[in-house]
N, C-alpha and C. Protein backbone atom coordinates (compact mmCIF):
# COMPACT_ATOMS: atom_id res chain seq x y z
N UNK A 1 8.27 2.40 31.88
CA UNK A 1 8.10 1.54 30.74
C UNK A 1 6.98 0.53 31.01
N UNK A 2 6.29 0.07 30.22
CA UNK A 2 4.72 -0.69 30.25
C UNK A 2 5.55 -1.92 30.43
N UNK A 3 4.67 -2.59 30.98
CA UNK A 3 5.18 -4.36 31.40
C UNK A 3 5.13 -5.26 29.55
N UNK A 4 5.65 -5.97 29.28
CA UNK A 4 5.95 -6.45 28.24
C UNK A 4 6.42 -5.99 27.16
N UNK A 5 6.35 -4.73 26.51
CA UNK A 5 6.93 -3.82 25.99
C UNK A 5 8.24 -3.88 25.91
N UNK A 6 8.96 -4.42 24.61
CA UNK A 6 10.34 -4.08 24.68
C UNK A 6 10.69 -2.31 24.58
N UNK A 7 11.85 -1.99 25.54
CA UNK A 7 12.38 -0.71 25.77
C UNK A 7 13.42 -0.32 24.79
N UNK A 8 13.40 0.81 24.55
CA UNK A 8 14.13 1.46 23.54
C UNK A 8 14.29 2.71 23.39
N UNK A 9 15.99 3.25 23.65
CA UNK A 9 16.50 4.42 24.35
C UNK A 9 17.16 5.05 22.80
N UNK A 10 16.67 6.27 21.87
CA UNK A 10 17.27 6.42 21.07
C UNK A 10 17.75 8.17 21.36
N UNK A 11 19.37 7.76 20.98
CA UNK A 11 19.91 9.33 21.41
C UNK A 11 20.17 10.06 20.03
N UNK A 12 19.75 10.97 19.35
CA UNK A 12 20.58 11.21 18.67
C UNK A 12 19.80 13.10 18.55
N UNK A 13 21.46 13.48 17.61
CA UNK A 13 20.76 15.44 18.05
C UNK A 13 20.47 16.02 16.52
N UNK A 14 20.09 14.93 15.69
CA UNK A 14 19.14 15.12 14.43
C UNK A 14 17.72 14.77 14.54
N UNK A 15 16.52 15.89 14.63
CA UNK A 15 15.46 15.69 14.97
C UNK A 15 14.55 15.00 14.46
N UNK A 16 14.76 15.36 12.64
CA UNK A 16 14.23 14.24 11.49
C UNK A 16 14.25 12.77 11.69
N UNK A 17 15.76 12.08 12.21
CA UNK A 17 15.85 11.13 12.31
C UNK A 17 15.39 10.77 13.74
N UNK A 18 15.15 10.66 14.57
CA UNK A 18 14.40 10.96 15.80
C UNK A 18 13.31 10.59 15.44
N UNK A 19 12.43 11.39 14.88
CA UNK A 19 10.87 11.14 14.61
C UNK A 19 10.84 10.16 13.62
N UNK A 20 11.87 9.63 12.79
CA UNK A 20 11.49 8.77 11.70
C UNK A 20 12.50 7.11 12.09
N UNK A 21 12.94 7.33 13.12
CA UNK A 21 12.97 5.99 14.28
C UNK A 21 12.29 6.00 15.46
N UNK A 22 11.47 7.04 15.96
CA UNK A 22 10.53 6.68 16.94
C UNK A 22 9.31 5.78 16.40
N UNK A 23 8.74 6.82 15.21
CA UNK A 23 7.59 6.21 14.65
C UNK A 23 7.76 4.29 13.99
N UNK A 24 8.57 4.69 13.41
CA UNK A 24 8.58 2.85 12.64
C UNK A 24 8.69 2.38 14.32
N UNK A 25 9.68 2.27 15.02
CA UNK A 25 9.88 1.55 16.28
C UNK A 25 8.45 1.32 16.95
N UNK A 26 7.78 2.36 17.08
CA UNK A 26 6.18 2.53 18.07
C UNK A 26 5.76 1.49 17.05
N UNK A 27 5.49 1.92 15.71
CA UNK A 27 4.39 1.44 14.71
C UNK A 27 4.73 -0.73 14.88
N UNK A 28 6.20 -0.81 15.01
CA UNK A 28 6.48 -2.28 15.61
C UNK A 28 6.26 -2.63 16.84
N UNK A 29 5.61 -1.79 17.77
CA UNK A 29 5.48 -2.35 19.63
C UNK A 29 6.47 -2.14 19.91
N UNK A 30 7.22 -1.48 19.97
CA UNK A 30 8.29 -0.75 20.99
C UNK A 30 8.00 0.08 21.72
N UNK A 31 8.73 0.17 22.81
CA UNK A 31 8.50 1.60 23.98
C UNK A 31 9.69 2.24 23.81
N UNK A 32 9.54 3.33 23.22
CA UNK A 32 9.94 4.64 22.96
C UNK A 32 10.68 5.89 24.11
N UNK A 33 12.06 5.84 24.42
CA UNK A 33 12.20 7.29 25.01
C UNK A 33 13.39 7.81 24.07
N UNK A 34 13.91 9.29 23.93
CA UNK A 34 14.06 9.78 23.38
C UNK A 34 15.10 10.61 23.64
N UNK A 35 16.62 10.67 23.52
CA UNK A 35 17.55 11.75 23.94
C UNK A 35 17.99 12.50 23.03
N UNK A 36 17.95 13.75 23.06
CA UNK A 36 18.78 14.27 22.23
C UNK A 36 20.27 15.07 22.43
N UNK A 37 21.18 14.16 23.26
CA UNK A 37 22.44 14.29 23.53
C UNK A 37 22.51 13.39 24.48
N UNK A 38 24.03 12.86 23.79
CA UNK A 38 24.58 11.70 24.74
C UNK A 38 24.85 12.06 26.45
N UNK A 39 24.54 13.18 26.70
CA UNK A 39 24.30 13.37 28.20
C UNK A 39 23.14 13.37 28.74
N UNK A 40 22.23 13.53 28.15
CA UNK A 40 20.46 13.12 28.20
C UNK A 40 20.87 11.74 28.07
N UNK A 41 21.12 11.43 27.22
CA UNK A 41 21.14 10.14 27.42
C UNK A 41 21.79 9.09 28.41
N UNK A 42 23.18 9.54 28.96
CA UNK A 42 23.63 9.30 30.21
C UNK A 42 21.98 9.26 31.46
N UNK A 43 21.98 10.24 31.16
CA UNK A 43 20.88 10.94 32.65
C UNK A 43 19.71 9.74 32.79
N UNK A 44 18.97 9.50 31.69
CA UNK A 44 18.14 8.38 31.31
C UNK A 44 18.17 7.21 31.50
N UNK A 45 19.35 6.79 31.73
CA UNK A 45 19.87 5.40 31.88
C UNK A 45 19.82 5.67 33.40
N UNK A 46 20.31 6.77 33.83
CA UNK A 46 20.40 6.31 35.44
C UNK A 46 19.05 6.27 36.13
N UNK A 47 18.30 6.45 35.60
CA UNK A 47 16.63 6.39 35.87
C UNK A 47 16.35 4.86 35.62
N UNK A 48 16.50 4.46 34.17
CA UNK A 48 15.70 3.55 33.46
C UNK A 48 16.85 2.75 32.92
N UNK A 49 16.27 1.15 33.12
CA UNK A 49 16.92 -0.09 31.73
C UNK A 49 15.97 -0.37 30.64
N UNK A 50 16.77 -0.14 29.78
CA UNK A 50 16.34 -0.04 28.08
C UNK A 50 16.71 -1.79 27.50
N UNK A 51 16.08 -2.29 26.54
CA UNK A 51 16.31 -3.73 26.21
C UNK A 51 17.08 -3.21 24.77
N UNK A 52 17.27 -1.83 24.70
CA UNK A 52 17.59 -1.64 23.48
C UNK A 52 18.57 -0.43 23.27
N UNK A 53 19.48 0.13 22.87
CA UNK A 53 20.01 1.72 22.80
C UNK A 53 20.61 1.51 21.38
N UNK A 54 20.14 3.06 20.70
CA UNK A 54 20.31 3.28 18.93
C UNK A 54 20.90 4.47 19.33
N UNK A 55 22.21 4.72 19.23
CA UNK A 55 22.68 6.35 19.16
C UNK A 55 23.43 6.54 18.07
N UNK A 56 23.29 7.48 18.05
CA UNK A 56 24.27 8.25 16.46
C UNK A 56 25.47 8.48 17.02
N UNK A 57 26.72 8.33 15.83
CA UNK A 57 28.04 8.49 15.94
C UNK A 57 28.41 9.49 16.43
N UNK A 58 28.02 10.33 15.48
CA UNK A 58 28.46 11.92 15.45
C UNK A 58 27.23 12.79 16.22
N UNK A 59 28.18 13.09 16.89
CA UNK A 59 26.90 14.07 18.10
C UNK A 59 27.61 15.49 18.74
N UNK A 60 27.13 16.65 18.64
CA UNK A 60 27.97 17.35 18.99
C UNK A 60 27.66 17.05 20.92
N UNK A 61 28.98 17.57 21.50
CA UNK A 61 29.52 17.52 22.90
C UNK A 61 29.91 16.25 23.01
N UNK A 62 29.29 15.24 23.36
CA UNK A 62 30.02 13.67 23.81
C UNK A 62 29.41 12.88 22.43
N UNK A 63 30.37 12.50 21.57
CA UNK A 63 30.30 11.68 20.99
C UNK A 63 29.02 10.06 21.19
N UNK A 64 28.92 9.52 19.76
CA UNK A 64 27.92 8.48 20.34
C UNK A 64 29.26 7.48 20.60
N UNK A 65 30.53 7.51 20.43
CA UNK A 65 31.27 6.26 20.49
C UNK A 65 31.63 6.60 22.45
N UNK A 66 32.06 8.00 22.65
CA UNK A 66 31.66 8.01 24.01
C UNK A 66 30.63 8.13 24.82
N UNK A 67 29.73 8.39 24.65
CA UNK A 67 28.31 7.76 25.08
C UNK A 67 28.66 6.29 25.50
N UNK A 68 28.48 5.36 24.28
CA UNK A 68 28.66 4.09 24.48
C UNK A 68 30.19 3.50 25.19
N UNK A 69 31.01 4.06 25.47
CA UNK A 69 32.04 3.67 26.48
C UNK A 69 31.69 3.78 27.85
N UNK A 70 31.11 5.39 28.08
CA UNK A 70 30.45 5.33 29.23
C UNK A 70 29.38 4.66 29.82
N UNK A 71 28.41 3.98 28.61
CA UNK A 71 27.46 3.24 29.07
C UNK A 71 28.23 1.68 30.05
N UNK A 72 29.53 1.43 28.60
CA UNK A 72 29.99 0.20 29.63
C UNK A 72 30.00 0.45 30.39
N UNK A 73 30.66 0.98 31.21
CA UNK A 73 31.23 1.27 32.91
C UNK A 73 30.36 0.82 34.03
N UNK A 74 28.82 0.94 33.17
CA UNK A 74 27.98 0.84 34.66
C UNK A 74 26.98 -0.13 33.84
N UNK A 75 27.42 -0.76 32.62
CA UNK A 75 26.12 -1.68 31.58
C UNK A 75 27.15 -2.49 31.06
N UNK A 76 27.84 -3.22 31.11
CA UNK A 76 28.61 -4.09 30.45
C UNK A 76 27.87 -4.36 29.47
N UNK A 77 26.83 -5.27 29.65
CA UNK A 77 26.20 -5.94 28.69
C UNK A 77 24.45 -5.47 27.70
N UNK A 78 24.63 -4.08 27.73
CA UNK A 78 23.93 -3.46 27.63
C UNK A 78 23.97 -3.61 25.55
N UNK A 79 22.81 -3.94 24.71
CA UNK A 79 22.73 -3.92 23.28
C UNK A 79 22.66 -2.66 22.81
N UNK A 80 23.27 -2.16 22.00
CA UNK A 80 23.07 -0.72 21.23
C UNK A 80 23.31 -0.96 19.56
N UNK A 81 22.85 -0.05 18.98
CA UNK A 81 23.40 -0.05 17.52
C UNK A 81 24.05 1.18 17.77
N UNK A 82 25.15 1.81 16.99
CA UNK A 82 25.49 2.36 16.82
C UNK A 82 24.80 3.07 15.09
N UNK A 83 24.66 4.11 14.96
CA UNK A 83 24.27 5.08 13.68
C UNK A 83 24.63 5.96 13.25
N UNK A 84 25.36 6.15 11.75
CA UNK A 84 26.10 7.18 11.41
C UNK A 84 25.88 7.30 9.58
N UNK A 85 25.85 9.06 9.84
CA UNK A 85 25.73 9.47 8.16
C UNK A 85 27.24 9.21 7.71
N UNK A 86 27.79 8.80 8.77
CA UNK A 86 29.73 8.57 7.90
C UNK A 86 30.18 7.31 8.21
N UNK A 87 30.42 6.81 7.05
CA UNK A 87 30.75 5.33 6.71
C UNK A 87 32.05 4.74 6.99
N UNK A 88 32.53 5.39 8.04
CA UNK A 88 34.38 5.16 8.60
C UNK A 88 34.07 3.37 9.53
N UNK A 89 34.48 2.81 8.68
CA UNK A 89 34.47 1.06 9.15
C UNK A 89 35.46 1.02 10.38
N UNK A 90 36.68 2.04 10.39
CA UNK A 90 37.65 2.13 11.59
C UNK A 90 37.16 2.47 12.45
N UNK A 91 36.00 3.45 12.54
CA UNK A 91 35.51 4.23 13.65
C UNK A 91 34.56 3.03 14.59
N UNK A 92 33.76 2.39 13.34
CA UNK A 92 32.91 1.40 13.99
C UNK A 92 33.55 0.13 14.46
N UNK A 93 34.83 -0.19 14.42
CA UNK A 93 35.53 -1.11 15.00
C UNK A 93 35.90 -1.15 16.85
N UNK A 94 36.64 0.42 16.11
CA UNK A 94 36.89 0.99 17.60
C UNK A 94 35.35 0.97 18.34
N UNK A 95 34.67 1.22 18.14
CA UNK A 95 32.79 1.73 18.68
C UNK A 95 32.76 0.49 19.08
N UNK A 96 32.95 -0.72 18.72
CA UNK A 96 32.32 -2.15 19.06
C UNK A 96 33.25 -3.36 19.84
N UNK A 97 34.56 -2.61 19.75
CA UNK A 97 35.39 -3.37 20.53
C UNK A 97 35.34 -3.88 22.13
N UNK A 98 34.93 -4.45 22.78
CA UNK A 98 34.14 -4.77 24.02
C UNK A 98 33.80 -4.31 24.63
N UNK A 99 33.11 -2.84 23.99
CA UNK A 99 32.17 -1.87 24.45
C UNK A 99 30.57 -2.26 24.32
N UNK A 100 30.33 -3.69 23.72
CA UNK A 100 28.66 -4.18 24.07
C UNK A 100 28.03 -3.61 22.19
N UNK A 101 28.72 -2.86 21.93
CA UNK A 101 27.33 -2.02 20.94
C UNK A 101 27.47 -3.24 19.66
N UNK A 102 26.91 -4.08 19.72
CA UNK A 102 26.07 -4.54 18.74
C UNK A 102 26.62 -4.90 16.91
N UNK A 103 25.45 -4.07 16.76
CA UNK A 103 25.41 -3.54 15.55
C UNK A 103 26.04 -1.95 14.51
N UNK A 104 26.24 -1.27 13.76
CA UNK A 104 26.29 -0.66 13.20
C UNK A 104 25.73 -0.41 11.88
N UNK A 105 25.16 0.87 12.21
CA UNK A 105 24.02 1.10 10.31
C UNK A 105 24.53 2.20 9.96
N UNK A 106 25.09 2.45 8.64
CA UNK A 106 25.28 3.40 7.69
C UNK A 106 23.85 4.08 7.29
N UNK A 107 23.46 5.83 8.02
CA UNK A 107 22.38 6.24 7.50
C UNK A 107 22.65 6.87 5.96
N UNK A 108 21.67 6.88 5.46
CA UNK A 108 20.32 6.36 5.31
C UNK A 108 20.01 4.50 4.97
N UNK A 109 18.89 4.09 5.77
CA UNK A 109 19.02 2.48 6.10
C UNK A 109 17.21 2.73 5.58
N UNK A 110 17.07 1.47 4.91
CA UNK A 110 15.62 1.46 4.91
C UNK A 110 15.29 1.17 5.91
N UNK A 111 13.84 1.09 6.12
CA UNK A 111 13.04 0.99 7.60
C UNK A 111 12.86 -0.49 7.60
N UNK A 112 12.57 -1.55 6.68
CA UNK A 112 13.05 -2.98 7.19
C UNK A 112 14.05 -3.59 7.65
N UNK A 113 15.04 -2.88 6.83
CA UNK A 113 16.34 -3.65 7.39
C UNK A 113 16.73 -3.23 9.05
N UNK A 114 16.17 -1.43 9.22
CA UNK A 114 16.37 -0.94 10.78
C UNK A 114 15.81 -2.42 11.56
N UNK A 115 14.19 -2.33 11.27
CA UNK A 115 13.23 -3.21 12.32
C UNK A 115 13.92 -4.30 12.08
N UNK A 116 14.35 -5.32 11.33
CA UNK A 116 14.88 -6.37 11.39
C UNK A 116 15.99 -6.13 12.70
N UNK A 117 16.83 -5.70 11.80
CA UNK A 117 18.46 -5.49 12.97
C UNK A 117 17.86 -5.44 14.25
N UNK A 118 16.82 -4.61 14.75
CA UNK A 118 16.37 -4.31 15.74
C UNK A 118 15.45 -5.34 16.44
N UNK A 119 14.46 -6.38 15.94
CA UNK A 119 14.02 -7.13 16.63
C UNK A 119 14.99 -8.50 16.91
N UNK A 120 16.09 -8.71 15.93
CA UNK A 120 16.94 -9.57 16.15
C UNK A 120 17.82 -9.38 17.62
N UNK A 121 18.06 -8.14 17.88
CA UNK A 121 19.18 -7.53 18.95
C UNK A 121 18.00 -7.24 20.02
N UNK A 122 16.27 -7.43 19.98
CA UNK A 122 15.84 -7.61 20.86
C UNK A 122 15.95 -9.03 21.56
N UNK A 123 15.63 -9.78 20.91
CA UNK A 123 15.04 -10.59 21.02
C UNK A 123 16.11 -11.94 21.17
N UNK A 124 17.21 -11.54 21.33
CA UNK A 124 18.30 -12.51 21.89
C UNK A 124 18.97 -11.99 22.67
N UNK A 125 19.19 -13.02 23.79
CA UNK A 125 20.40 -12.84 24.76
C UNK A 125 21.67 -12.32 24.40
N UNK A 126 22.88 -11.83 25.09
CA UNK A 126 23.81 -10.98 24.62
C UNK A 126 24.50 -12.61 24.74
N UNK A 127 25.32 -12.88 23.79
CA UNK A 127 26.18 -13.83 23.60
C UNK A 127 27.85 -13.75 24.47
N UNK A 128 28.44 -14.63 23.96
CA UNK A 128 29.76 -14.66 24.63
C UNK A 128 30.64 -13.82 23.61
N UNK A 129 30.05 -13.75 22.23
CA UNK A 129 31.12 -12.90 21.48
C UNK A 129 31.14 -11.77 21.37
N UNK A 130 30.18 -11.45 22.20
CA UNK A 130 29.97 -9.56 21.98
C UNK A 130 30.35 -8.98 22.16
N UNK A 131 30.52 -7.64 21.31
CA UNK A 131 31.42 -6.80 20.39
C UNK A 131 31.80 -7.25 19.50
N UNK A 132 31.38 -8.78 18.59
CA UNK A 132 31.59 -9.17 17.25
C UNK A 132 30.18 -8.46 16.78
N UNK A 133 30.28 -7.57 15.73
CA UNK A 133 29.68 -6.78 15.32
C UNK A 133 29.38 -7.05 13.55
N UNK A 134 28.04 -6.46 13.06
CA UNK A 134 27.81 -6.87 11.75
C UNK A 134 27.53 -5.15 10.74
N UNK A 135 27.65 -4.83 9.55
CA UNK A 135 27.64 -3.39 9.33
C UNK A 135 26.52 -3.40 8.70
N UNK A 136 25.43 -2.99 8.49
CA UNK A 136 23.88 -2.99 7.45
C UNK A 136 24.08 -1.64 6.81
């Protein structure tokens, strides 16, 4: 990852959406890597720290809500959004319960409101309430 460059680890195993959150993210100064399964994405992390992780809910083999459990274990305080074409508010409860992840976006999200959510959850320290979570 380039020195000043905020980092940004996005997993997900829809390719469309992939290329259409890499690009807005780059086109804002982000540094860009790319998984397409929450076990790529495991693998990645043990290489690299990300200032940022966007994974999708629904993923076939390991889930993005287990993805992000396993990230705690060895990232407590690690920021993620969580992202999903299914709008289950229970699912994203469980997903954010002092497992670190942030945020949650119901796809399809316009591309301001993404970059917003996203430079906000850069660009601050992880608080004391986290896993109080907001839904966009």
């Amino acid at each position: 990852m380039s020195e000043g460059k905020k980092s940004i680890l996005v997993v997900d195993d829809d390719e469309a959406h992939l290329i259409w959150s890499t690009e807005i993210l780059e086109q804002s100064g982000y540094e860009i890597d790319v998984a397409h399964s929450a076990e790529k994405g495991l693998a990645m992390l043990a290489e690299n720290s990300y200032d940022l992780i966007i994974s999708d809910l629904v993923m076939p083999g390991m889930s993005g809500m287990d993805f992000v459990r396993k990230v705690a274990e060895f990232r407590k305080d690690q920021k993620a959004i969580i992202m999903t074409g299914h709008g289950d508010v229970d699912t994203f409860i469980e997903s954010v319960h002092g497992l670190g992840a942030l945020e949650y976006i119901v796809k399809p999200v316009e591309s301001s409101v993404f970059i917003t959510m996203v430079d906000k959850l850069t660009s601050t320290p992880i608080s004391a309430d986290s896993g109080q979570a907001s839904t966009y």
